[in-house]
N, C-alpha and C. Protein backbone atom coordinates (compact mmCIF):
# COMPACT_ATOMS: atom_id res chain seq x y z
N UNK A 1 10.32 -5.89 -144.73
CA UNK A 1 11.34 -5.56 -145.72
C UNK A 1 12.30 -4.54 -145.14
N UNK A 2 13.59 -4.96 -144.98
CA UNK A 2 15.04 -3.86 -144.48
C UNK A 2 15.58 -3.26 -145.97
N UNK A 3 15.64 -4.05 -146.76
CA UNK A 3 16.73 -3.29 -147.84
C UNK A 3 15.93 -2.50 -149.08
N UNK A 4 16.47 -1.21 -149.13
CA UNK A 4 15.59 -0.48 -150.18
C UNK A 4 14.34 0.54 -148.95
N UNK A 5 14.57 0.03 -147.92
CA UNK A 5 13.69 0.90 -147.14
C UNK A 5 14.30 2.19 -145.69
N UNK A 6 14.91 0.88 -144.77
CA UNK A 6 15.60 1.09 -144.02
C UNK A 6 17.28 1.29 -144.15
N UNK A 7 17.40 0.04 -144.95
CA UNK A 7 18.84 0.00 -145.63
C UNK A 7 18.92 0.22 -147.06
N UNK A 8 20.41 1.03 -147.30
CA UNK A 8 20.25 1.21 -148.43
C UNK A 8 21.54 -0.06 -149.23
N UNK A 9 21.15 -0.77 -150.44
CA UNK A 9 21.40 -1.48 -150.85
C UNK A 9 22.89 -1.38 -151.58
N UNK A 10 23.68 -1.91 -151.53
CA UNK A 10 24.98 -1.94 -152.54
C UNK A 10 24.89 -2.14 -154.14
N UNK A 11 25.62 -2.19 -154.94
CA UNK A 11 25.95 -2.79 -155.88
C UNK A 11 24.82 -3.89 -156.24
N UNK A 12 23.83 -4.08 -157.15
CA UNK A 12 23.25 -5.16 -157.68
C UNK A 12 22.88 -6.17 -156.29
N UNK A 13 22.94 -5.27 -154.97
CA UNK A 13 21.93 -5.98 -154.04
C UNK A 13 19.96 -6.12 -153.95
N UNK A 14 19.93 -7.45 -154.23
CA UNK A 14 18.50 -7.64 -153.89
C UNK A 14 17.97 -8.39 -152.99
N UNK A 15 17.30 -8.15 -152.70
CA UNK A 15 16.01 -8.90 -151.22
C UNK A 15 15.87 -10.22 -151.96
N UNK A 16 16.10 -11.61 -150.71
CA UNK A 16 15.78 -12.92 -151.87
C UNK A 16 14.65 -13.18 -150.37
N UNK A 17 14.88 -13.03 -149.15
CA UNK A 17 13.49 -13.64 -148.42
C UNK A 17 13.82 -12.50 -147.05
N UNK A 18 12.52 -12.39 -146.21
CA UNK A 18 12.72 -11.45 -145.25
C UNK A 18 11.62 -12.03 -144.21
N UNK A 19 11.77 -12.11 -143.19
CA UNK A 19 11.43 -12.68 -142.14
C UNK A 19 10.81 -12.17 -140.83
N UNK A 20 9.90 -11.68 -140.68
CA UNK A 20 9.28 -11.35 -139.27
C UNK A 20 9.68 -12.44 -138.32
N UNK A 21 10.76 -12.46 -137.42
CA UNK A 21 11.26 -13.84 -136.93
C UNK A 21 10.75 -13.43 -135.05
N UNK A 22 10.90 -12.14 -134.80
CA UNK A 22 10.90 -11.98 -133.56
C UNK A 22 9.99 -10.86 -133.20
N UNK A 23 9.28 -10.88 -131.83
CA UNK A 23 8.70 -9.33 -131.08
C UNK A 23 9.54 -9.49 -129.82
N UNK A 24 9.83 -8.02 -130.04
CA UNK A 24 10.82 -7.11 -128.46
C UNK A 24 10.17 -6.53 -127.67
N UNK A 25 10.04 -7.01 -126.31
CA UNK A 25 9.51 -6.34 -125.61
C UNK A 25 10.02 -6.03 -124.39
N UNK A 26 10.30 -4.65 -124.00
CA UNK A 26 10.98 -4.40 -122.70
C UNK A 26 10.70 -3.53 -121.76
N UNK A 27 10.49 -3.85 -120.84
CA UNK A 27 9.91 -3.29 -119.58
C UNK A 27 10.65 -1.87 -119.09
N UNK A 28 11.98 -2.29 -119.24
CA UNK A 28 13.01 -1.36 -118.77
C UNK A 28 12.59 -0.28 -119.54
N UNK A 29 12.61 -0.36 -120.36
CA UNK A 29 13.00 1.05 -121.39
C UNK A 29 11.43 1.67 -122.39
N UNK A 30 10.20 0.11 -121.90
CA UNK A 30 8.86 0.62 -122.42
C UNK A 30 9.01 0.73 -123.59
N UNK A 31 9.78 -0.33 -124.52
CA UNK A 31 9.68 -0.45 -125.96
C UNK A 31 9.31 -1.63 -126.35
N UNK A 32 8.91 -1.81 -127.56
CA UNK A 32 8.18 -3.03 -128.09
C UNK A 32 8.71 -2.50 -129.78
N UNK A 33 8.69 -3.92 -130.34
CA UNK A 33 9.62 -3.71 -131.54
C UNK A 33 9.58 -4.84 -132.23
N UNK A 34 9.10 -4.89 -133.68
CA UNK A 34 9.43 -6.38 -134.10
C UNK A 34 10.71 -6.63 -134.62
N UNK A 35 10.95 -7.93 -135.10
CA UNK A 35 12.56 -7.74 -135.57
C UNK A 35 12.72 -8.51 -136.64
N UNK A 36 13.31 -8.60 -137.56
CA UNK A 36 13.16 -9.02 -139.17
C UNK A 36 14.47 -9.33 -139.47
N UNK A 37 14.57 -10.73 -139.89
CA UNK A 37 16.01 -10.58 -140.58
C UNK A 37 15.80 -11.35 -141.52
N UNK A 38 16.48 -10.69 -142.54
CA UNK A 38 16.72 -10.16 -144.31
C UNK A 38 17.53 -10.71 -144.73
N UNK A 39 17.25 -11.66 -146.01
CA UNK A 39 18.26 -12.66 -146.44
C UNK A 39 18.47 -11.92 -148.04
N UNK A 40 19.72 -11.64 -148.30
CA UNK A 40 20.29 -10.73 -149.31
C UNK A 40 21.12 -11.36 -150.32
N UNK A 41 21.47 -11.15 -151.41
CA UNK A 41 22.46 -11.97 -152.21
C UNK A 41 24.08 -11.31 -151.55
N UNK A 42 23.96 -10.30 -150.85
CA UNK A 42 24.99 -9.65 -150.77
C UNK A 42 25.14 -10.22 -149.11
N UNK A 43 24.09 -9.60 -148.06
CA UNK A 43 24.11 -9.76 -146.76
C UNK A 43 23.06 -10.77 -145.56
N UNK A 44 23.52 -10.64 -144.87
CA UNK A 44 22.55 -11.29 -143.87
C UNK A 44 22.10 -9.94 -142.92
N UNK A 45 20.77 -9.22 -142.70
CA UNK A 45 20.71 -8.19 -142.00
C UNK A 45 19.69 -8.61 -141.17
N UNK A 46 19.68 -7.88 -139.65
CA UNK A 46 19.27 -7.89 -138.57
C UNK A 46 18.62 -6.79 -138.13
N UNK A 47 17.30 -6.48 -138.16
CA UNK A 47 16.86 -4.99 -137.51
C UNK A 47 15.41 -5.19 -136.65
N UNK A 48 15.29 -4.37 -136.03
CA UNK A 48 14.35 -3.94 -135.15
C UNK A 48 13.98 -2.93 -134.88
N UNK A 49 12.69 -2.30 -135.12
CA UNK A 49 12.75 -0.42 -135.23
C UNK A 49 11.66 -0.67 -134.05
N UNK A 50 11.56 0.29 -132.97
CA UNK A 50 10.45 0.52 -132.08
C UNK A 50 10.12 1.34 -131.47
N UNK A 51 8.83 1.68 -131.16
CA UNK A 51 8.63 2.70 -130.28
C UNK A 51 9.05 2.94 -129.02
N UNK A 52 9.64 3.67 -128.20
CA UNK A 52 9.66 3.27 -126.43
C UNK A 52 9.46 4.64 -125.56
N UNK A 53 9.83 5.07 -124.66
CA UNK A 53 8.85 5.95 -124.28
C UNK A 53 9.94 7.37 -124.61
N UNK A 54 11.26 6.94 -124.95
CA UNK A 54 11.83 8.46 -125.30
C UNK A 54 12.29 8.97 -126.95
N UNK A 55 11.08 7.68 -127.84
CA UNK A 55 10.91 7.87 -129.24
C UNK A 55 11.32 6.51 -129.47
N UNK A 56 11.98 6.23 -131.31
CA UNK A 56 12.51 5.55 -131.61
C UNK A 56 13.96 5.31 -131.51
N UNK A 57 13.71 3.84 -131.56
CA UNK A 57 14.95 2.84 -131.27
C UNK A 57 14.89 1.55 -132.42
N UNK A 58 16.45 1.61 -132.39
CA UNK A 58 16.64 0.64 -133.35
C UNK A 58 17.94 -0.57 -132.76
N UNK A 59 17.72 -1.84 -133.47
CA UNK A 59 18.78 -2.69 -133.15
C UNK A 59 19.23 -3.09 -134.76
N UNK A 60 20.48 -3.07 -135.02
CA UNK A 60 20.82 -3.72 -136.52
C UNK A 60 22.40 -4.34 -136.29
N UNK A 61 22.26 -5.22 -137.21
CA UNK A 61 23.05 -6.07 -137.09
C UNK A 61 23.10 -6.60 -138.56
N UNK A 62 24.65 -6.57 -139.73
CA UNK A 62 24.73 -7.57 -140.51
C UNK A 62 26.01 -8.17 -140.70
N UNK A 63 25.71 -8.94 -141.35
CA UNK A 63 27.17 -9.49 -141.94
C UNK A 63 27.35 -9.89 -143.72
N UNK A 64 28.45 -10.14 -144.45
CA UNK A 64 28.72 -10.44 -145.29
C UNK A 64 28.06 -11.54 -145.87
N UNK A 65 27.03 -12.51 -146.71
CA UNK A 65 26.65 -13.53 -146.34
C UNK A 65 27.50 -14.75 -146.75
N UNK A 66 29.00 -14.27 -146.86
CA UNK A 66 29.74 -14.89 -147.65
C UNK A 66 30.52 -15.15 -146.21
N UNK A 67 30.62 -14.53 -145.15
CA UNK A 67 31.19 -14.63 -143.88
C UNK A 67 30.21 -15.79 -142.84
N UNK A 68 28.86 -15.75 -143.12
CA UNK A 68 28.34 -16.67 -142.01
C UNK A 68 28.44 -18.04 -142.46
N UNK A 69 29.05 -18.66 -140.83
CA UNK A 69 29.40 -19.71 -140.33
C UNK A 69 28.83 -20.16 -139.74
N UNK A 70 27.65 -20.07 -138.69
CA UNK A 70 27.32 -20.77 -137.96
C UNK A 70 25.37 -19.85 -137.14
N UNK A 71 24.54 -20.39 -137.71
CA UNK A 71 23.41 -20.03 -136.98
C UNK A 71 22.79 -21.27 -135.94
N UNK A 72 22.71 -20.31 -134.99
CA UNK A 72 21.57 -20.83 -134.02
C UNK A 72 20.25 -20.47 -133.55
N UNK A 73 18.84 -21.07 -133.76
CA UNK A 73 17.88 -20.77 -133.48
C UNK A 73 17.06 -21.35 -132.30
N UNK A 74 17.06 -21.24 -131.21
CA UNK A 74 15.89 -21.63 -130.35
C UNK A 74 14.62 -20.94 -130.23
N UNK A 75 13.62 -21.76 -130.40
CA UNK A 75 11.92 -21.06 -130.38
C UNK A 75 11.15 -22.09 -129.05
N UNK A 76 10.72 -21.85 -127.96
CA UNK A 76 10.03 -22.62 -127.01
C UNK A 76 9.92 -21.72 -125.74
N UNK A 77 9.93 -22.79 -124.97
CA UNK A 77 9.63 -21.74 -123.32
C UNK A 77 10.93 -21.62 -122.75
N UNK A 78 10.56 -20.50 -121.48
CA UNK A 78 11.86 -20.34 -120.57
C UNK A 78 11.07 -20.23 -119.81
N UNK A 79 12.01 -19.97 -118.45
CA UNK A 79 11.72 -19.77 -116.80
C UNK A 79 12.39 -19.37 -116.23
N UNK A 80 11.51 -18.09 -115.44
CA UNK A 80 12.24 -16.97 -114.75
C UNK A 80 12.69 -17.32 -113.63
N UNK A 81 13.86 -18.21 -113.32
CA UNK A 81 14.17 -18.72 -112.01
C UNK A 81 14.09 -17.78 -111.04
N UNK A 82 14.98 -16.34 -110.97
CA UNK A 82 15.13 -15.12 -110.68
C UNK A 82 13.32 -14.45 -109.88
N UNK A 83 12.72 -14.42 -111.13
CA UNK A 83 11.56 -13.93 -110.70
C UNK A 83 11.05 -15.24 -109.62
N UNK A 84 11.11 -16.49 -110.03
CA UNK A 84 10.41 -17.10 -108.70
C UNK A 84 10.87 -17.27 -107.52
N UNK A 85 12.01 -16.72 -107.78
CA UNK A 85 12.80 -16.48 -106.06
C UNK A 85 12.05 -15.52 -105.25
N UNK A 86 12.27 -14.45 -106.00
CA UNK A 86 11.82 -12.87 -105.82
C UNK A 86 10.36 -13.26 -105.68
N UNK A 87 9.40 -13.94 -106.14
CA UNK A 87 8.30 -14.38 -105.82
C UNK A 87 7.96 -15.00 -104.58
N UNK A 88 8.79 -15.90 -104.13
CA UNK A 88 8.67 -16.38 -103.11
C UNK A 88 9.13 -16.05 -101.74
N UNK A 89 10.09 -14.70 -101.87
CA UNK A 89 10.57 -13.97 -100.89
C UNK A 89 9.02 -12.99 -100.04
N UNK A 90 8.69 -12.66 -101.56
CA UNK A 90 7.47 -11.57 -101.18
C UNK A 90 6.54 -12.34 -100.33
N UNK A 91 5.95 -13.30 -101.21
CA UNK A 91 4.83 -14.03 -100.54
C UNK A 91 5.17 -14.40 -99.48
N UNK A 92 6.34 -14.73 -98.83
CA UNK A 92 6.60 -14.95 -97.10
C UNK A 92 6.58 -13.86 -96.58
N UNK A 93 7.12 -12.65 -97.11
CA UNK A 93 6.93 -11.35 -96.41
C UNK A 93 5.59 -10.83 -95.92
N UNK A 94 4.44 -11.14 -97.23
CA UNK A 94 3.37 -10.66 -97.31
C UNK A 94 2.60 -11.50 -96.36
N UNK A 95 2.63 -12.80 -96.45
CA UNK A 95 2.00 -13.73 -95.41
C UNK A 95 2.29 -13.28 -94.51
N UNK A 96 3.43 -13.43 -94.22
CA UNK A 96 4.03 -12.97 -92.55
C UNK A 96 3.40 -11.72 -91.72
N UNK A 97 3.12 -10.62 -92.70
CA UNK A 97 2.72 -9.65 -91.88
C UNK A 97 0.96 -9.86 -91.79
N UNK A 98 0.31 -10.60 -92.66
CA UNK A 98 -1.10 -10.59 -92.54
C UNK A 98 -0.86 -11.92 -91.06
N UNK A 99 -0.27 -12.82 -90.96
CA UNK A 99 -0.48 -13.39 -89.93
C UNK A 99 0.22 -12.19 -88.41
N UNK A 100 0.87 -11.55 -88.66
CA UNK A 100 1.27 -10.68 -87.46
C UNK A 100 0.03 -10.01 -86.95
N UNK A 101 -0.53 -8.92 -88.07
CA UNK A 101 -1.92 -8.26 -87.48
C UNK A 101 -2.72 -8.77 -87.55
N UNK A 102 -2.93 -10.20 -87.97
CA UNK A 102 -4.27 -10.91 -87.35
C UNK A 102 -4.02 -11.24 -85.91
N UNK A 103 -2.82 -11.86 -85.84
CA UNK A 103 -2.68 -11.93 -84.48
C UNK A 103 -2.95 -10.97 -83.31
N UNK A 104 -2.62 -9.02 -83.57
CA UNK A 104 -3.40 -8.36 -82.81
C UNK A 104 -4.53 -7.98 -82.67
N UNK A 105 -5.26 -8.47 -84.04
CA UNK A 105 -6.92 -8.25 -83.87
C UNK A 105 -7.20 -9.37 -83.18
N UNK A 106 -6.96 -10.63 -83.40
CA UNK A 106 -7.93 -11.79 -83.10
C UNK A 106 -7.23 -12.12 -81.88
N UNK A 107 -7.78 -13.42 -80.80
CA UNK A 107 -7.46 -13.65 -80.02
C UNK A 107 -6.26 -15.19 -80.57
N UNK A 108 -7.63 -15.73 -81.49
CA UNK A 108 -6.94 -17.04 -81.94
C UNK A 108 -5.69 -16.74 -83.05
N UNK A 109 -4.80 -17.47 -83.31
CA UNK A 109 -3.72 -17.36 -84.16
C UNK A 109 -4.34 -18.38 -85.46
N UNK A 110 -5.13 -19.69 -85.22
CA UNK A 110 -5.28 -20.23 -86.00
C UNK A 110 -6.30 -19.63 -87.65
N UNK A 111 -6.66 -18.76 -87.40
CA UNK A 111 -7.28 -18.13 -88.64
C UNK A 111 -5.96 -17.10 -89.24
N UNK A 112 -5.46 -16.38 -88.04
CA UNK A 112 -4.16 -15.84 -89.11
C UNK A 112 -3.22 -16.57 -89.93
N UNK A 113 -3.08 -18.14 -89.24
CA UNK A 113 -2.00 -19.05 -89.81
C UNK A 113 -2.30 -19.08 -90.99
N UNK A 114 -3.73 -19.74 -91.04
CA UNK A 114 -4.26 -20.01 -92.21
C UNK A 114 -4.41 -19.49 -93.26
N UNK A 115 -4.70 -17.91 -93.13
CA UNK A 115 -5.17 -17.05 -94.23
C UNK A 115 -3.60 -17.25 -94.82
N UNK A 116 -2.65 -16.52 -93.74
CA UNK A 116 -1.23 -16.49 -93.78
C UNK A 116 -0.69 -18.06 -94.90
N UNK A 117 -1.23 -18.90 -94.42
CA UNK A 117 -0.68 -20.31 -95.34
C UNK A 117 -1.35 -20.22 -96.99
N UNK A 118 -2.58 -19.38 -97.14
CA UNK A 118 -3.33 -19.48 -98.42
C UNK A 118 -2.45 -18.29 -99.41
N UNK A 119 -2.08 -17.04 -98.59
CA UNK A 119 -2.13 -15.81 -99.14
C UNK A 119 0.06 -16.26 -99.56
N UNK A 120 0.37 -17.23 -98.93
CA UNK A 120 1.61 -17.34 -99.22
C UNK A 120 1.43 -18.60 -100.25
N UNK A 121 0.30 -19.27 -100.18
CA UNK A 121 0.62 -20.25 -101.62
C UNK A 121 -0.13 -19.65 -103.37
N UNK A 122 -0.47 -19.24 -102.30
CA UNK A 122 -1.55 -18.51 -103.53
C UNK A 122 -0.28 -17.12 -104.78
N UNK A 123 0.39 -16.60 -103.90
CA UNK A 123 1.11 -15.77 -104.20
C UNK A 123 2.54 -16.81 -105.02
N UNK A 124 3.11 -17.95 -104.21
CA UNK A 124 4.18 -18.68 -104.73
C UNK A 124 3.39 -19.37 -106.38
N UNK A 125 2.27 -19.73 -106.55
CA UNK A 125 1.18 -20.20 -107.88
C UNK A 125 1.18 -18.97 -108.34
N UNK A 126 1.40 -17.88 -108.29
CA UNK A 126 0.81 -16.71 -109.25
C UNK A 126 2.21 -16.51 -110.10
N UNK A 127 3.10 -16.19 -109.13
CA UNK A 127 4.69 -16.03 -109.85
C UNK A 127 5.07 -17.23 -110.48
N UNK A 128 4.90 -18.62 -110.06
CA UNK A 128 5.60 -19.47 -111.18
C UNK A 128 4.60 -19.96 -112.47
N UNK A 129 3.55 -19.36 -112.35
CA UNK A 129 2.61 -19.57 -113.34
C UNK A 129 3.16 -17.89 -114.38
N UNK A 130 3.26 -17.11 -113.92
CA UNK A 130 4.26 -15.83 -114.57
C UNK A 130 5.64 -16.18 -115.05
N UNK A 131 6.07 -16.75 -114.61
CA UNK A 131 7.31 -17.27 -114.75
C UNK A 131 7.85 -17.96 -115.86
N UNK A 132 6.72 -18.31 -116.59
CA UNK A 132 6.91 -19.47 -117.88
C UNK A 132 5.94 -18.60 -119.04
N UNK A 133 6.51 -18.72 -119.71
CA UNK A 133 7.02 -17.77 -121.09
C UNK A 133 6.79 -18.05 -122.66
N UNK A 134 6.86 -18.12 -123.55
CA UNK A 134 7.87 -18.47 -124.53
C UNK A 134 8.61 -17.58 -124.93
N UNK A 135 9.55 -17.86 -125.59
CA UNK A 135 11.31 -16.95 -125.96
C UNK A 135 11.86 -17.57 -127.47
N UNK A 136 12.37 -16.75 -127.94
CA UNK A 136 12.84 -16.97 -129.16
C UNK A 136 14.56 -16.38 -128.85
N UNK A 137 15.33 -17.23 -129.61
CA UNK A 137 16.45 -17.00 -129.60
C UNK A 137 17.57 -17.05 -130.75
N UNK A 138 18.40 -16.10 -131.42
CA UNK A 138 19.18 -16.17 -132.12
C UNK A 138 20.58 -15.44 -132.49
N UNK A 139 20.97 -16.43 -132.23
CA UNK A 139 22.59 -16.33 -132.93
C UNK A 139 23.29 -16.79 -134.04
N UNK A 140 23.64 -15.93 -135.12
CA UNK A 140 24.55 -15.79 -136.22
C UNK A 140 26.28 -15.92 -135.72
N UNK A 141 26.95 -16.51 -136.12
CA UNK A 141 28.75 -16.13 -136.11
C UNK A 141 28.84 -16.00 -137.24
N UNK A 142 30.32 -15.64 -137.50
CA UNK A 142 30.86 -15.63 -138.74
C UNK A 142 32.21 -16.15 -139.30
N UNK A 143 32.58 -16.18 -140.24
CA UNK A 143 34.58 -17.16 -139.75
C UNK A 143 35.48 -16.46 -139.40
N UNK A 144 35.39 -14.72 -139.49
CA UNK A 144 36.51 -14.40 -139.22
C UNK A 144 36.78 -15.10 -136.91
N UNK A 145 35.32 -15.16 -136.70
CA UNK A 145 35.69 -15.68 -135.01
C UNK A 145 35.79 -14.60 -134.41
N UNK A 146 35.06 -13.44 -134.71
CA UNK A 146 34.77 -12.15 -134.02
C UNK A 146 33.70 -11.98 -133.00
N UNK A 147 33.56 -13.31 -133.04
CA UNK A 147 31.92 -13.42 -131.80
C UNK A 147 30.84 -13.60 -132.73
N UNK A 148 29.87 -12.82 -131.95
CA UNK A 148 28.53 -12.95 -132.46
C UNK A 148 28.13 -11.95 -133.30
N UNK A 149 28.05 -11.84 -134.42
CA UNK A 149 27.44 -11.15 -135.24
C UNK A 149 26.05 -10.62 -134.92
N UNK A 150 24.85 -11.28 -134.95
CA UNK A 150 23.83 -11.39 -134.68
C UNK A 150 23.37 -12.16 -133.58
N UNK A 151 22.61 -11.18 -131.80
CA UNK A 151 22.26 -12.15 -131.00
C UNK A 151 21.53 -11.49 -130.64
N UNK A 152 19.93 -12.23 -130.74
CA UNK A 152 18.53 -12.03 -130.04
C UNK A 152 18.25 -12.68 -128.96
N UNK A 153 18.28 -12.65 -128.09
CA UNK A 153 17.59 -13.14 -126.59
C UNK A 153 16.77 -12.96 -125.49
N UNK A 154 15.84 -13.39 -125.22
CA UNK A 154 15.32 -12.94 -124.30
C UNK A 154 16.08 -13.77 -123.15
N UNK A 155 15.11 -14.99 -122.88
CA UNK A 155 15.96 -15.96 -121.78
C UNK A 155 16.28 -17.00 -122.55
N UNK A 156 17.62 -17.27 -123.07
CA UNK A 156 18.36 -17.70 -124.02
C UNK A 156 19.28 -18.93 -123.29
N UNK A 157 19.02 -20.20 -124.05
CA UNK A 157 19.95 -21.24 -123.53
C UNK A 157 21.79 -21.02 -123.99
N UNK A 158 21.69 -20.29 -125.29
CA UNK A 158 23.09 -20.02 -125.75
C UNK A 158 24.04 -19.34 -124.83
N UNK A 159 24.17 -18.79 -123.57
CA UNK A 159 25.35 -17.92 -123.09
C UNK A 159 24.45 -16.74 -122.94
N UNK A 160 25.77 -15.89 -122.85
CA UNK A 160 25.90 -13.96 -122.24
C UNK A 160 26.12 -13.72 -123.39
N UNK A 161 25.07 -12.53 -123.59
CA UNK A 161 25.37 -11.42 -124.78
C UNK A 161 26.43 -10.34 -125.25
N UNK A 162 26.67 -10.20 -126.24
CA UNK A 162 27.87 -9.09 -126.39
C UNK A 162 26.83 -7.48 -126.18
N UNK A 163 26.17 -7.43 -126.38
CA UNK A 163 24.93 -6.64 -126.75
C UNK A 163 23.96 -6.05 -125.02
N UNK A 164 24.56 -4.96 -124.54
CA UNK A 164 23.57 -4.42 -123.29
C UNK A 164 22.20 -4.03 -123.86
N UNK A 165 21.78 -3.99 -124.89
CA UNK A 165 20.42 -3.79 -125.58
C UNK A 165 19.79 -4.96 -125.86
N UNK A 166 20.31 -6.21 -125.86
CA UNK A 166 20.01 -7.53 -126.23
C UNK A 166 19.60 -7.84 -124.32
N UNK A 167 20.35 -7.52 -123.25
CA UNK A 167 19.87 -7.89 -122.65
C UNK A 167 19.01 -7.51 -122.09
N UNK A 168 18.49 -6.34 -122.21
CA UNK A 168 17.32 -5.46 -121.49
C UNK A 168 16.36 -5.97 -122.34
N UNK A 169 16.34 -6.75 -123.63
CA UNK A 169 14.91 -6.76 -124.12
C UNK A 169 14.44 -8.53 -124.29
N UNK A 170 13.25 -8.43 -124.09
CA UNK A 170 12.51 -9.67 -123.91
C UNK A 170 12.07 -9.81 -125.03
N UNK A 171 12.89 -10.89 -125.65
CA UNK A 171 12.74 -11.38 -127.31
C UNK A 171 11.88 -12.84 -127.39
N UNK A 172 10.64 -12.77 -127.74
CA UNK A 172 9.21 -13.74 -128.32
C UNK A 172 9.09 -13.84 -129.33
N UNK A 173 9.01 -14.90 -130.16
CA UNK A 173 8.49 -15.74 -131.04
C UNK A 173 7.22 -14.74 -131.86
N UNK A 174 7.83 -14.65 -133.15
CA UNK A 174 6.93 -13.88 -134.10
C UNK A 174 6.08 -14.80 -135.33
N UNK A 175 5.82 -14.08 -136.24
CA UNK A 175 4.73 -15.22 -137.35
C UNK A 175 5.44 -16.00 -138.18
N UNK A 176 6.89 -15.49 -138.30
CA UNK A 176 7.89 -16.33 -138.99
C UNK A 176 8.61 -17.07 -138.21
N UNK A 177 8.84 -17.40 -136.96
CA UNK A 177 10.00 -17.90 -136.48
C UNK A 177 9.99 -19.86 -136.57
N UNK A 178 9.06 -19.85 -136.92
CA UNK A 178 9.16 -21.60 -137.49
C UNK A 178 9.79 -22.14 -138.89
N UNK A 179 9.42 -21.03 -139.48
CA UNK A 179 9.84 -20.40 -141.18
C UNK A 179 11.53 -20.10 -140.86
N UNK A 180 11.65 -19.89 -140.22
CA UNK A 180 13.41 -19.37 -140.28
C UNK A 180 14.02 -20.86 -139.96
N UNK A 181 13.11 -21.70 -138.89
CA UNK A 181 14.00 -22.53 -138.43
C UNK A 181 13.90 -23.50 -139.82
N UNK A 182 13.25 -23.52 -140.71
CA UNK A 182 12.80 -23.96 -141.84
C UNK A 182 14.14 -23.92 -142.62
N UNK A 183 13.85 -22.91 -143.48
CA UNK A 183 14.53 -21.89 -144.48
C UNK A 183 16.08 -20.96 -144.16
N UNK A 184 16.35 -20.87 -143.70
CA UNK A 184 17.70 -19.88 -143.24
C UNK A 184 18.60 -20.77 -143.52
N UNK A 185 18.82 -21.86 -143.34
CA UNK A 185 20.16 -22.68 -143.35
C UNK A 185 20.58 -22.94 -144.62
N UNK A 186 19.04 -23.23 -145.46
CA UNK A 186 19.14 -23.50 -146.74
C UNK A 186 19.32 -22.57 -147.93
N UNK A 187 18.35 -21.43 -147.24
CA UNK A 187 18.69 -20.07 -148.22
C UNK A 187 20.20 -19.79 -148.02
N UNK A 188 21.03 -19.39 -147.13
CA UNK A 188 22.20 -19.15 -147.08
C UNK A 188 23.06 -20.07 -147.36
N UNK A 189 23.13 -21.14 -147.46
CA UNK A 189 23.94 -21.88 -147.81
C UNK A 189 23.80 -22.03 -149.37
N UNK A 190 22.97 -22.05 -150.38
CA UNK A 190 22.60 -21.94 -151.46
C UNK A 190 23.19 -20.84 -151.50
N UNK A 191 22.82 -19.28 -151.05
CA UNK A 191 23.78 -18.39 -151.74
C UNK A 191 25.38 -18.46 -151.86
N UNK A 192 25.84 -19.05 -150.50
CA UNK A 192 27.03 -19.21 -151.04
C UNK A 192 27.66 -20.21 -151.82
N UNK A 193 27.00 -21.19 -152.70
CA UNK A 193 27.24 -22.10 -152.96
C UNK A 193 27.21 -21.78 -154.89
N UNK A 194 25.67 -21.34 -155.02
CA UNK A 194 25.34 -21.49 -156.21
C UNK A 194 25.23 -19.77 -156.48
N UNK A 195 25.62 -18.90 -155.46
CA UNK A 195 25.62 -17.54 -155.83
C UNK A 195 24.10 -17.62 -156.62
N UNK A 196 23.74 -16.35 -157.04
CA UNK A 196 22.87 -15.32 -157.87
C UNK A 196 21.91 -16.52 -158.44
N UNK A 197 22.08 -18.10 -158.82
CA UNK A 197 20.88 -19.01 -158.79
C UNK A 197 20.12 -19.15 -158.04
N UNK A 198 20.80 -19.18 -156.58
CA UNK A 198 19.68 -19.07 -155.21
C UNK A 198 18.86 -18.34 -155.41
N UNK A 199 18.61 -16.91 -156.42
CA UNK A 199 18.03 -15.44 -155.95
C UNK A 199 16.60 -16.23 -156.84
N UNK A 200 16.53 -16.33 -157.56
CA UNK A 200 15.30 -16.76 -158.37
C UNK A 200 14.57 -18.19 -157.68
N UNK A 201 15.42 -19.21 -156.96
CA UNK A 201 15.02 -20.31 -156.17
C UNK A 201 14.32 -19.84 -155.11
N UNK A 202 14.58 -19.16 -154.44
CA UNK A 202 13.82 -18.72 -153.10
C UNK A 202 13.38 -17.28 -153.26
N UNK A 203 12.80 -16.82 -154.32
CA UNK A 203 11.65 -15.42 -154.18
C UNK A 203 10.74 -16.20 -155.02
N UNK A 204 10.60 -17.61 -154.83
CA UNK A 204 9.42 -18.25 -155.92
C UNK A 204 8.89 -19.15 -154.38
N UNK A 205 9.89 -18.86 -153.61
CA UNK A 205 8.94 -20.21 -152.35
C UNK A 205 8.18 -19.00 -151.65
């Protein structure tokens, strides 16, 4: 729950559904954070409160719900192309030097090759087995065509973020995010359609 807690509410604003849709997790900055977005008669809101190692942090994001135009949700896997490069650089490095000083201990080369051929496949299987993920992804617009209102990504098929906090954090699939891909299109579009009828239709599902 964001409104009435975190946010404070407008005019005859009430909570009609609220969503555990995402977990943040980021290496960079050692925060972890879930992220909730709040379907309002008034707004569409976006937040994330978390711990990280120099206190709390927050991400928020809303809009008018009379302004959104256009959501996108992806929930599935990604792949760290990046990291399996960087994976496979090491493991030749690392091979390479265990076959160098085997070569000055031993006489034969063929046991350094070898270890050298295991310790470099073994290492290229560890990173692309790391490499694969799942990721949750979302983007809100709105009509004025101001960009993105709302954008969660970790490794995201949609584009580049407006958001340097969106890209430092590694955004996963939470207990709702099947529920949003469900429900969001329909809750919001009902509010703007049938106004203040929606509010009693969807705090009964």
């Amino acid at each position: 729950m964001i409104l009435g807690q975190s946010v404070t509410p407008c005019e005859g604003e009430v909570s009609i559904k609220s969503y555990q849709c995402t977990q943040f997790n980021s290496r960079v900055f050692g925060l972890k954070a879930n992220g909730f977005l709040e379907v309002t008669n008034k707004r569409l809101l976006f937040q994330a409160l978390g711990k990280g190692m120099n206190g709390y942090s927050v991400i928020h994001s809303e809009v008018a719900i009379s302004d959104v135009s256009e959501i996108k949700i992806y929930k599935g896997n990604s792949f760290n192309i990046l990291m399996l490069i960087i994976g496979i650089v090491l493991s030749i490095g690392v091979a390479g030097l265990v076959k160098t000083l085997l070569s000055f201990a031993m006489d034969s080369g063929g046991v350094g090759s070898f270890l050298a051929l295991l310790i470099f496949a073994g290492g290229v299987y560890w990173f692309y087995t790391n490499c694969k993920k799942e990721a949750f992804s979302l983007v809100i617009n709105s009509k004025g065509g101001s960009g993105n209102v709302v954008y969660i990504a970790g490794l995201s098929p949609f584009g580049g973020s407006n958001s340097v906090a969106s890209k430092a954090l590694e955004a996963l699939p939470a207990q709702d995010s099947e529920l949003v891909f469900k429900e969001i299109g329909a809750v919001v579009l009902d509010i703007q359609n049938i106004g203040e009828n929606a509010i009693e239709k969807w705090k009964k599902k």
